[in-house]
N, C-alpha and C. Protein backbone atom coordinates (compact mmCIF):
# COMPACT_ATOMS: atom_id res chain seq x y z
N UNK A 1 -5.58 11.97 2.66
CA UNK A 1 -6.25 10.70 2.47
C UNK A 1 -6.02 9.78 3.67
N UNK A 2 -4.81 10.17 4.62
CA UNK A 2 -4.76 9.16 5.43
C UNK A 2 -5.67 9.28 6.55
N UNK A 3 -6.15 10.57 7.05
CA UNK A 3 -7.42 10.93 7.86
C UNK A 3 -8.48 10.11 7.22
N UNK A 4 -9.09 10.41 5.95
CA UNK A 4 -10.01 9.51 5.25
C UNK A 4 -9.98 8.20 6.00
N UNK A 5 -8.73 7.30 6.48
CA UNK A 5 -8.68 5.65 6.30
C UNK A 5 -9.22 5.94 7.76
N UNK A 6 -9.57 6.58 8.76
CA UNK A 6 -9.44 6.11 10.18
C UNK A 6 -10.92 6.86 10.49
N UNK A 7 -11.54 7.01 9.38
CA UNK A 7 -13.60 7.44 9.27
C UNK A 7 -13.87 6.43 10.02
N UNK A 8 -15.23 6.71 10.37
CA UNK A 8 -16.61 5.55 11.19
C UNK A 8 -16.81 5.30 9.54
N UNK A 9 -16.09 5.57 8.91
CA UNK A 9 -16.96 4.80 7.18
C UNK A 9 -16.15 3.86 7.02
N UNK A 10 -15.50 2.88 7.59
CA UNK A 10 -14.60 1.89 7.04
C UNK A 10 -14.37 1.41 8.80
N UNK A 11 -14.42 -0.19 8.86
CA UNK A 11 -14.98 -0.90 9.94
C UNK A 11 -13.49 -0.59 10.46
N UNK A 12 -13.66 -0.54 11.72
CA UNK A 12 -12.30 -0.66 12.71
C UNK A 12 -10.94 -1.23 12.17
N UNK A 13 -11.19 -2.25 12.27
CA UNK A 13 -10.40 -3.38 12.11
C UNK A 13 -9.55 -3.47 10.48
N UNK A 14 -10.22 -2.43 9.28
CA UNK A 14 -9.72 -2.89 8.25
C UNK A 14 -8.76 -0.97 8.09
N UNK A 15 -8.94 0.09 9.07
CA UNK A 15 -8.74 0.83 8.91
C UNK A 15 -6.56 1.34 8.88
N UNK A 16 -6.33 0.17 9.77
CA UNK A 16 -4.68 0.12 9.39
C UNK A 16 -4.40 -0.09 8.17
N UNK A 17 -5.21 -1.55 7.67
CA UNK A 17 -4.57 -2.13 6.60
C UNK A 17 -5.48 -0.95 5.27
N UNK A 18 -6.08 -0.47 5.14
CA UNK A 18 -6.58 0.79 4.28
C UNK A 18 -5.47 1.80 4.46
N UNK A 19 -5.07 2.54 5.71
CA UNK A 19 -3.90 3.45 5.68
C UNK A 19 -2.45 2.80 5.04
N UNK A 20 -2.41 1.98 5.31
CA UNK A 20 -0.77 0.91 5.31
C UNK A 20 -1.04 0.93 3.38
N UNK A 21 -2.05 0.27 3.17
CA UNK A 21 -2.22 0.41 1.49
C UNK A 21 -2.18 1.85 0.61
N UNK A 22 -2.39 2.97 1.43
CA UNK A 22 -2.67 4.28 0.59
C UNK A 22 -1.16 4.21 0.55
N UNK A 23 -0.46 4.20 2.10
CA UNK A 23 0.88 4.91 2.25
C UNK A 23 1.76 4.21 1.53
N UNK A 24 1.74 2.99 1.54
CA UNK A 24 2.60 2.19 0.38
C UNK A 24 2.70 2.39 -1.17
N UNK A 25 1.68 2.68 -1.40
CA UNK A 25 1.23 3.14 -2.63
C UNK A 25 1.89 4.37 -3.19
N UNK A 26 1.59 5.58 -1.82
CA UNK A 26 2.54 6.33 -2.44
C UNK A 26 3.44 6.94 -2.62
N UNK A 27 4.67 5.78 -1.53
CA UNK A 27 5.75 5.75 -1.46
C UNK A 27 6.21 4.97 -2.32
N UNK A 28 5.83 4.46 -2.56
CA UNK A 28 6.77 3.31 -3.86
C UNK A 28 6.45 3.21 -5.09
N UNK A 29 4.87 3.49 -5.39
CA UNK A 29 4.44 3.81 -6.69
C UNK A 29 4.33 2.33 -7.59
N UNK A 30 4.16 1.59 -6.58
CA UNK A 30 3.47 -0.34 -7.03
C UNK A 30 2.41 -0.08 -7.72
N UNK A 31 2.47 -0.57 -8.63
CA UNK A 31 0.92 -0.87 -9.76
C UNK A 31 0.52 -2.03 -8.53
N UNK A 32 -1.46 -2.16 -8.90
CA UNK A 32 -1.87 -2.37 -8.05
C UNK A 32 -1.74 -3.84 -7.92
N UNK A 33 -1.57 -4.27 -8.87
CA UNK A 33 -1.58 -5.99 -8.83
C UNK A 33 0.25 -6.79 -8.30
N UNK A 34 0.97 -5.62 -8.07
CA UNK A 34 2.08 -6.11 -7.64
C UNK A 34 1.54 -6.00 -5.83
N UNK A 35 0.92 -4.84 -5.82
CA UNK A 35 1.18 -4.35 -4.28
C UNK A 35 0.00 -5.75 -3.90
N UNK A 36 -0.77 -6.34 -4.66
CA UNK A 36 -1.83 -7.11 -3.96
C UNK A 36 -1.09 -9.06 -3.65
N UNK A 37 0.34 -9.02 -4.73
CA UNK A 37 0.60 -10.03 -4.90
C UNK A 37 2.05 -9.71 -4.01
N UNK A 38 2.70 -8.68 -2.80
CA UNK A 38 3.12 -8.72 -1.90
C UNK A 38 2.91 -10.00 -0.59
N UNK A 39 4.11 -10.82 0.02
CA UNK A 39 3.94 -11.37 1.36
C UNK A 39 4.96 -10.49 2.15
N UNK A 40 4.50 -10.93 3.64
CA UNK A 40 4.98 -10.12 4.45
C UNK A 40 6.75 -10.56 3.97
N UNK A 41 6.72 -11.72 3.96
CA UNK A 41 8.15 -11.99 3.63
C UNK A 41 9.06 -10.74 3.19
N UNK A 42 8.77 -10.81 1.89
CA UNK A 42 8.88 -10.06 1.06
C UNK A 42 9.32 -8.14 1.25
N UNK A 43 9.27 -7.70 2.89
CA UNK A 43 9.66 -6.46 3.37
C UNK A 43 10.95 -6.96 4.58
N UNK A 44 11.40 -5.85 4.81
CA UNK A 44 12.59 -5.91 5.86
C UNK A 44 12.24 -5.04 6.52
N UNK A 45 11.79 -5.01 7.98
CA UNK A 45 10.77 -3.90 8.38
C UNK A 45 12.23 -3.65 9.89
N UNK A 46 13.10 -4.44 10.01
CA UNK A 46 14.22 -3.90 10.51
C UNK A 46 15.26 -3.57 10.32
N UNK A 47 15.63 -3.23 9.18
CA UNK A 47 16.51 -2.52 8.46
C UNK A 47 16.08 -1.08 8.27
N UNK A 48 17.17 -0.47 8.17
CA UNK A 48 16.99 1.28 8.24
C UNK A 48 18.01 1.46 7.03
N UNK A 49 17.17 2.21 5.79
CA UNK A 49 16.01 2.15 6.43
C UNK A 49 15.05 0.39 5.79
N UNK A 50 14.21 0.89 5.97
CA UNK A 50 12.91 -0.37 5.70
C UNK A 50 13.29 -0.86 4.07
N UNK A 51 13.52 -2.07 3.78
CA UNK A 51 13.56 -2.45 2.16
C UNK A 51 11.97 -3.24 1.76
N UNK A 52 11.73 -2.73 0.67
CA UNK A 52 11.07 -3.87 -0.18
C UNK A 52 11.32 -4.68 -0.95
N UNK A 53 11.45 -6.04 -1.07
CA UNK A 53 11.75 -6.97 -2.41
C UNK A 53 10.67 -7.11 -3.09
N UNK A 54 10.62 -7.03 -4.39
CA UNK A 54 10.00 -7.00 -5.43
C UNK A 54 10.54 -8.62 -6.60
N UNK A 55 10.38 -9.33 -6.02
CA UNK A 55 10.87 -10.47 -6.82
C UNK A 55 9.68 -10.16 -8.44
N UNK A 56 10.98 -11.07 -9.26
CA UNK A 56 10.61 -10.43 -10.67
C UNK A 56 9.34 -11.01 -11.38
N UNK A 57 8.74 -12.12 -10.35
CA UNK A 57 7.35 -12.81 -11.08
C UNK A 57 6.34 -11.97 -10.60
N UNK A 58 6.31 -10.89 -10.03
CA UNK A 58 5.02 -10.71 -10.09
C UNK A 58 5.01 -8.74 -10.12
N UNK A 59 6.59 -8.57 -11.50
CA UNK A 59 6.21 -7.35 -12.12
C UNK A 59 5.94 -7.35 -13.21
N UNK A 60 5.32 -6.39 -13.75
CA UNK A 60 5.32 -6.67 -15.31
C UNK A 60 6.03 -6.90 -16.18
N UNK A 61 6.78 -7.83 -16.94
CA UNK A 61 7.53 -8.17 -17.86
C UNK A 61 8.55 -8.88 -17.14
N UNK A 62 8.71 -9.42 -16.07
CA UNK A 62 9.56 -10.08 -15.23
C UNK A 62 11.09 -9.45 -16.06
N UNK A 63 10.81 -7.93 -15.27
CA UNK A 63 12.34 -6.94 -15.79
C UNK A 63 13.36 -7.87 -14.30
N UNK A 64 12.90 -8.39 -13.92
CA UNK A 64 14.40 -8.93 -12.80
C UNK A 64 13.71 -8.42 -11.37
N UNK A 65 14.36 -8.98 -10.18
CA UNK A 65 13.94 -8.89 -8.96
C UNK A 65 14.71 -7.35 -8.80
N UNK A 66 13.70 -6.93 -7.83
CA UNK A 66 14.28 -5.68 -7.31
C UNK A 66 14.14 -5.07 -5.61
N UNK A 67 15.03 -4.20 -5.32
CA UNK A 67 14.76 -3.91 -3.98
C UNK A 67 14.39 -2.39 -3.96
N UNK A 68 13.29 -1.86 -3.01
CA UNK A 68 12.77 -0.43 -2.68
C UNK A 68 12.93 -0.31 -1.55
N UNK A 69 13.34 1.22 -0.77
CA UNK A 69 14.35 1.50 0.52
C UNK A 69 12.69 2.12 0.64
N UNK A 70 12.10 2.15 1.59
CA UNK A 70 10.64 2.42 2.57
C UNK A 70 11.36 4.01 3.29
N UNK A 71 10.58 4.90 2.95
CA UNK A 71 10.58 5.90 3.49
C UNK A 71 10.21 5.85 5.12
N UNK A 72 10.95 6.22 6.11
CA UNK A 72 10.78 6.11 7.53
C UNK A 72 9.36 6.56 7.70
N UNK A 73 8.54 6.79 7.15
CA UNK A 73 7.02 6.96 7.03
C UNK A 73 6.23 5.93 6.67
N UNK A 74 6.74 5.28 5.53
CA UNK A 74 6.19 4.09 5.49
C UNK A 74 6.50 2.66 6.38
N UNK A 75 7.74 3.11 6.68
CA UNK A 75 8.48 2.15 7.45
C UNK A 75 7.31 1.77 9.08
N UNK A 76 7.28 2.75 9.57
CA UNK A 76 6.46 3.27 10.52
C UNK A 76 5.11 2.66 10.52
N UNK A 77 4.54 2.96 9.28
CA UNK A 77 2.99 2.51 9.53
C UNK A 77 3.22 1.52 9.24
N UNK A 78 3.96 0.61 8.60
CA UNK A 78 3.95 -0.77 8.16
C UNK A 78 4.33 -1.67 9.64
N UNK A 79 5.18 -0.87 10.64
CA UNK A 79 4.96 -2.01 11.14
C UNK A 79 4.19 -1.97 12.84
N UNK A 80 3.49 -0.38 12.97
CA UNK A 80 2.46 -1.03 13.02
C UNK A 80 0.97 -1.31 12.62
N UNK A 81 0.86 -1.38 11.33
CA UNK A 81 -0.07 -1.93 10.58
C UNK A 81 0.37 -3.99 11.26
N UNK A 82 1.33 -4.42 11.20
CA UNK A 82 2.48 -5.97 11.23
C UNK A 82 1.35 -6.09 12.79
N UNK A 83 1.57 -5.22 13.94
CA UNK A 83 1.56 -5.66 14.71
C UNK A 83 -0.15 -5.41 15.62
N UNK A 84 -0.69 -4.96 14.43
CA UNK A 84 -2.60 -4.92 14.74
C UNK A 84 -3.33 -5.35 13.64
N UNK A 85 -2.53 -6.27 12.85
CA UNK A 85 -3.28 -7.29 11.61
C UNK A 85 -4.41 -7.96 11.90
N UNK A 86 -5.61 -7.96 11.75
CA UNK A 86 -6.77 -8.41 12.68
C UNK A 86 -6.67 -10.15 12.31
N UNK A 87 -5.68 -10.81 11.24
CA UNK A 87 -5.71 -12.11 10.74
C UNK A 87 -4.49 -12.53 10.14
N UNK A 88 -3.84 -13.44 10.52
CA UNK A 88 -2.63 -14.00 9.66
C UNK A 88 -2.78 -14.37 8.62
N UNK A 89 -2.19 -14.18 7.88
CA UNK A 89 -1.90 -15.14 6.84
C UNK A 89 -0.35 -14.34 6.12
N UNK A 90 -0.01 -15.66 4.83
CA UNK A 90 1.31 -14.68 4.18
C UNK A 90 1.11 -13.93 3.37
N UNK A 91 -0.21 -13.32 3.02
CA UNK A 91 0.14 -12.02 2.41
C UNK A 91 -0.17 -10.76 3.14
N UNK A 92 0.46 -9.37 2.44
CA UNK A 92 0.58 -8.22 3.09
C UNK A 92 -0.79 -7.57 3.55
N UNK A 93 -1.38 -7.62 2.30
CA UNK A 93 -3.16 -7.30 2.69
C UNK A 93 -3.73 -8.26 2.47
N UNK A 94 -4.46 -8.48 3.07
CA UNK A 94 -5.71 -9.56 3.54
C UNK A 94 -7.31 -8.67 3.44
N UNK A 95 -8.18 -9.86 2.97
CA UNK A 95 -9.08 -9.25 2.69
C UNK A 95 -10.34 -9.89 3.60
N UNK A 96 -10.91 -9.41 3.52
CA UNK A 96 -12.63 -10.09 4.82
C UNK A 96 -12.49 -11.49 4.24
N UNK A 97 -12.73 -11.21 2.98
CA UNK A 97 -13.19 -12.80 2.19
C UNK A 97 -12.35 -14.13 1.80
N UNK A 98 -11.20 -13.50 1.70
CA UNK A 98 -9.66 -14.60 0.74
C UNK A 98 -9.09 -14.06 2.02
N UNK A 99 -7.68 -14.71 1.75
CA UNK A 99 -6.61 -14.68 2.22
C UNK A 99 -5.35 -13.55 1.82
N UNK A 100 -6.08 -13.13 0.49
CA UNK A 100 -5.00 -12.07 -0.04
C UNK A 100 -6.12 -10.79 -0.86
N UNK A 101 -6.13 -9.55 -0.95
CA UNK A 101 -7.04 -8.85 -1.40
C UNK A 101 -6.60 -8.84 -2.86
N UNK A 102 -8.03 -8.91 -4.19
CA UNK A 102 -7.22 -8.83 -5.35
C UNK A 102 -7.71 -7.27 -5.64
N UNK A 103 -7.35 -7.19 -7.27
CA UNK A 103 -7.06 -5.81 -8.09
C UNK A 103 -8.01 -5.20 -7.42
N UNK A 104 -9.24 -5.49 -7.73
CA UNK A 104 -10.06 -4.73 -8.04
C UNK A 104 -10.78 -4.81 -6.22
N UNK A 105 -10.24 -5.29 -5.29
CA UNK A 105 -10.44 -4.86 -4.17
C UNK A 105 -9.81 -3.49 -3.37
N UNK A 106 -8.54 -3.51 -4.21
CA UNK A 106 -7.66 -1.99 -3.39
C UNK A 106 -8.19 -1.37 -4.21
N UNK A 107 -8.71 -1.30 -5.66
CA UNK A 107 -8.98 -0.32 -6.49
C UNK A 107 -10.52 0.09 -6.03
N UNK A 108 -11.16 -0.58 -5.40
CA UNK A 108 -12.89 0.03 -4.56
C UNK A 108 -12.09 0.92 -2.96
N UNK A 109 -11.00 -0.09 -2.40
CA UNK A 109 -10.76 1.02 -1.28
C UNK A 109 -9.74 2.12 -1.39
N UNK A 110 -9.03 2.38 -2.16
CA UNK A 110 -8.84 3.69 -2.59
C UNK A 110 -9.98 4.07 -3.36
N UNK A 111 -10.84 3.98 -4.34
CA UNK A 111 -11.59 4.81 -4.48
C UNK A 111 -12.43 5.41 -3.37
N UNK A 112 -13.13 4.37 -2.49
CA UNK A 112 -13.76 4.81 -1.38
C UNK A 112 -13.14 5.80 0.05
N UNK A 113 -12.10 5.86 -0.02
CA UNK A 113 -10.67 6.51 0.65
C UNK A 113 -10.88 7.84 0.15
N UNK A 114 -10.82 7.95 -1.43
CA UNK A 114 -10.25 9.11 -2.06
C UNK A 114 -11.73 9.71 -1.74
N UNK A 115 -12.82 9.27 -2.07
CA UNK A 115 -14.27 9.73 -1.49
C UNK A 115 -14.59 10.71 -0.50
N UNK A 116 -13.97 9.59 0.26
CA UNK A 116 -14.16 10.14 1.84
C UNK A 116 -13.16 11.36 2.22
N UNK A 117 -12.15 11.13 1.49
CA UNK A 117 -10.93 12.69 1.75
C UNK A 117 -11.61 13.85 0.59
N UNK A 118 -13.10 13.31 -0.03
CA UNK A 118 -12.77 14.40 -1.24
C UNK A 118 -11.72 14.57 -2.34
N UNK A 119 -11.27 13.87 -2.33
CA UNK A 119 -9.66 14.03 -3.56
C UNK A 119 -10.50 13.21 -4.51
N UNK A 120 -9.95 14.04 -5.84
CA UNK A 120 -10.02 13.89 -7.22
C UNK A 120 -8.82 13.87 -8.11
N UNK A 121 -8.99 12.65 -8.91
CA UNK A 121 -9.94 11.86 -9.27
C UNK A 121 -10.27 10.32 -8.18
N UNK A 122 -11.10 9.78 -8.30
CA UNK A 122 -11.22 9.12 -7.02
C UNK A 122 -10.72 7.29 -7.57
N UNK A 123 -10.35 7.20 -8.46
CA UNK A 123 -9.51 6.16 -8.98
C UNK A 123 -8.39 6.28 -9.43
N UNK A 124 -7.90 4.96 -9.18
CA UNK A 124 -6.16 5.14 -10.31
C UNK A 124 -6.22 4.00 -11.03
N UNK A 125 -4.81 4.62 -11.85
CA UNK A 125 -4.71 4.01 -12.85
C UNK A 125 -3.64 3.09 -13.16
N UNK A 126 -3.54 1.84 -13.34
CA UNK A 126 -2.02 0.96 -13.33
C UNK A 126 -1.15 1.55 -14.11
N UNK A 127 0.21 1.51 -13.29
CA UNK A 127 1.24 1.84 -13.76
C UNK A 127 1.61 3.38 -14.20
N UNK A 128 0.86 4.48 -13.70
CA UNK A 128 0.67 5.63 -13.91
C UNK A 128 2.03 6.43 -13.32
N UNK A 129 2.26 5.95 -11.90
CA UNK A 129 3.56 6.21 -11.38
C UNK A 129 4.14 4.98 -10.50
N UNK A 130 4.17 4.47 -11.25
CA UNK A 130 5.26 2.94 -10.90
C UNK A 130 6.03 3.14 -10.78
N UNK A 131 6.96 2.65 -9.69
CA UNK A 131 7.90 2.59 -9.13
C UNK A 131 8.50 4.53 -9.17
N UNK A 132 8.09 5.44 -9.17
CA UNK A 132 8.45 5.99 -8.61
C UNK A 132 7.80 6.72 -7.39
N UNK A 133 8.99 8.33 -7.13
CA UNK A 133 7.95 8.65 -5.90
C UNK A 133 7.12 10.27 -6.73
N UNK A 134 5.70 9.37 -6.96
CA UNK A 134 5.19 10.29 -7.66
C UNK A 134 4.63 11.43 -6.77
N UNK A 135 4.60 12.73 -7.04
CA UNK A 135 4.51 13.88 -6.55
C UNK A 135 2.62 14.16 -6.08
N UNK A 136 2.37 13.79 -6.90
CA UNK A 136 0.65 13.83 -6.90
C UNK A 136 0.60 13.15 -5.45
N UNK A 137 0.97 11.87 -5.96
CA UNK A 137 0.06 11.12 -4.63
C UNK A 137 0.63 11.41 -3.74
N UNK A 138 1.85 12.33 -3.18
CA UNK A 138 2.63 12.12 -1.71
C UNK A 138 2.22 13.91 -1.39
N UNK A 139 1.39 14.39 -2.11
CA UNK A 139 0.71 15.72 -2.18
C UNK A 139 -0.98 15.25 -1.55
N UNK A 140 -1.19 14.65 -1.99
CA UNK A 140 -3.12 13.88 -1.46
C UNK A 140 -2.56 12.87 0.01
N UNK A 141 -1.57 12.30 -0.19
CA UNK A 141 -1.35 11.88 1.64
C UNK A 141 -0.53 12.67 2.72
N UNK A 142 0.00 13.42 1.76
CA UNK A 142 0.74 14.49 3.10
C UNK A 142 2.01 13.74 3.34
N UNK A 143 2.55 12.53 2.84
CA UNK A 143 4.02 12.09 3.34
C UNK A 143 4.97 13.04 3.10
N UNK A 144 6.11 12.78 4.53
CA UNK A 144 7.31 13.64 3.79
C UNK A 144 7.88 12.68 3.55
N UNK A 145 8.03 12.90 1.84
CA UNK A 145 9.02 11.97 1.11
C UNK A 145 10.18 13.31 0.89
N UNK A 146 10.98 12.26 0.52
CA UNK A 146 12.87 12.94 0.69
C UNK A 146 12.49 13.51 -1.34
């Protein structure tokens, strides 16, 4: 799927932040409305390895803040996805239109992703493999996860 993000089918410019979203996804296994309500803040992209904070308002059931260690793969594309962001702002993905992409915007570009790689089924589903490192999806991107 990560070949998929870097098609003439998805404009230049949005093709990091499309890879940076698959690979996050399925390294950490964020339901989609956490990964959309991410700021850059919110990562340690110089620490080894790479952490994520997950503060507890914006998981489901506010179970408590938490931290996720970034696979040196994700670590990697994240930062430089950081350093060819076509637009500032404080959140992680940014969208053409807002300032932050919502649900149902990562849920059209992974579907359109999964399209373009051919992988089935070409949607997901919240909370299916949250928070872990689910096997499926690190099988459809090719990461080596540990």
């Amino acid at each position: 799927m990560r070949d998929a993000c870097l098609s003439d089918s998805f404009a230049t410019y949005l093709q990091d932040r499309n890879e940076t979203l698959i690979v996050l996804l399925a390294d950490t296994g964020l339901r989609v409305s956490e990964l959309v309500a991410l700021d850059w803040e919110y990562l340690d992209l110089d620490a080894e390895p790479g952490e994520l904070y997950l503060p507890s308002e914006i998981q489901i059931g506010n179970p408590g803040a938490s931290y996720l260690d970034l696979a040196d793969e994700t670590l990697r594309q994240l930062r430089r996805y950081r350093n060819r962001v076509w637009k500032n702002g404080e959140a992680l993905f940014l969208s053409r239109q807002s300032d932050r992409m919502i649900d149902r915007s990562v849920r059209n570009t992974v579907t359109r992703v999964a399209e373009e790689a051919d992988v089935r089924p070409y949607r997901i589903e919240g909370g299916v493999a949250s928070h872990t490192k689910c096997p499926l999806i690190r099988a459809v991107t090719r990461l080596p996860f540990e």
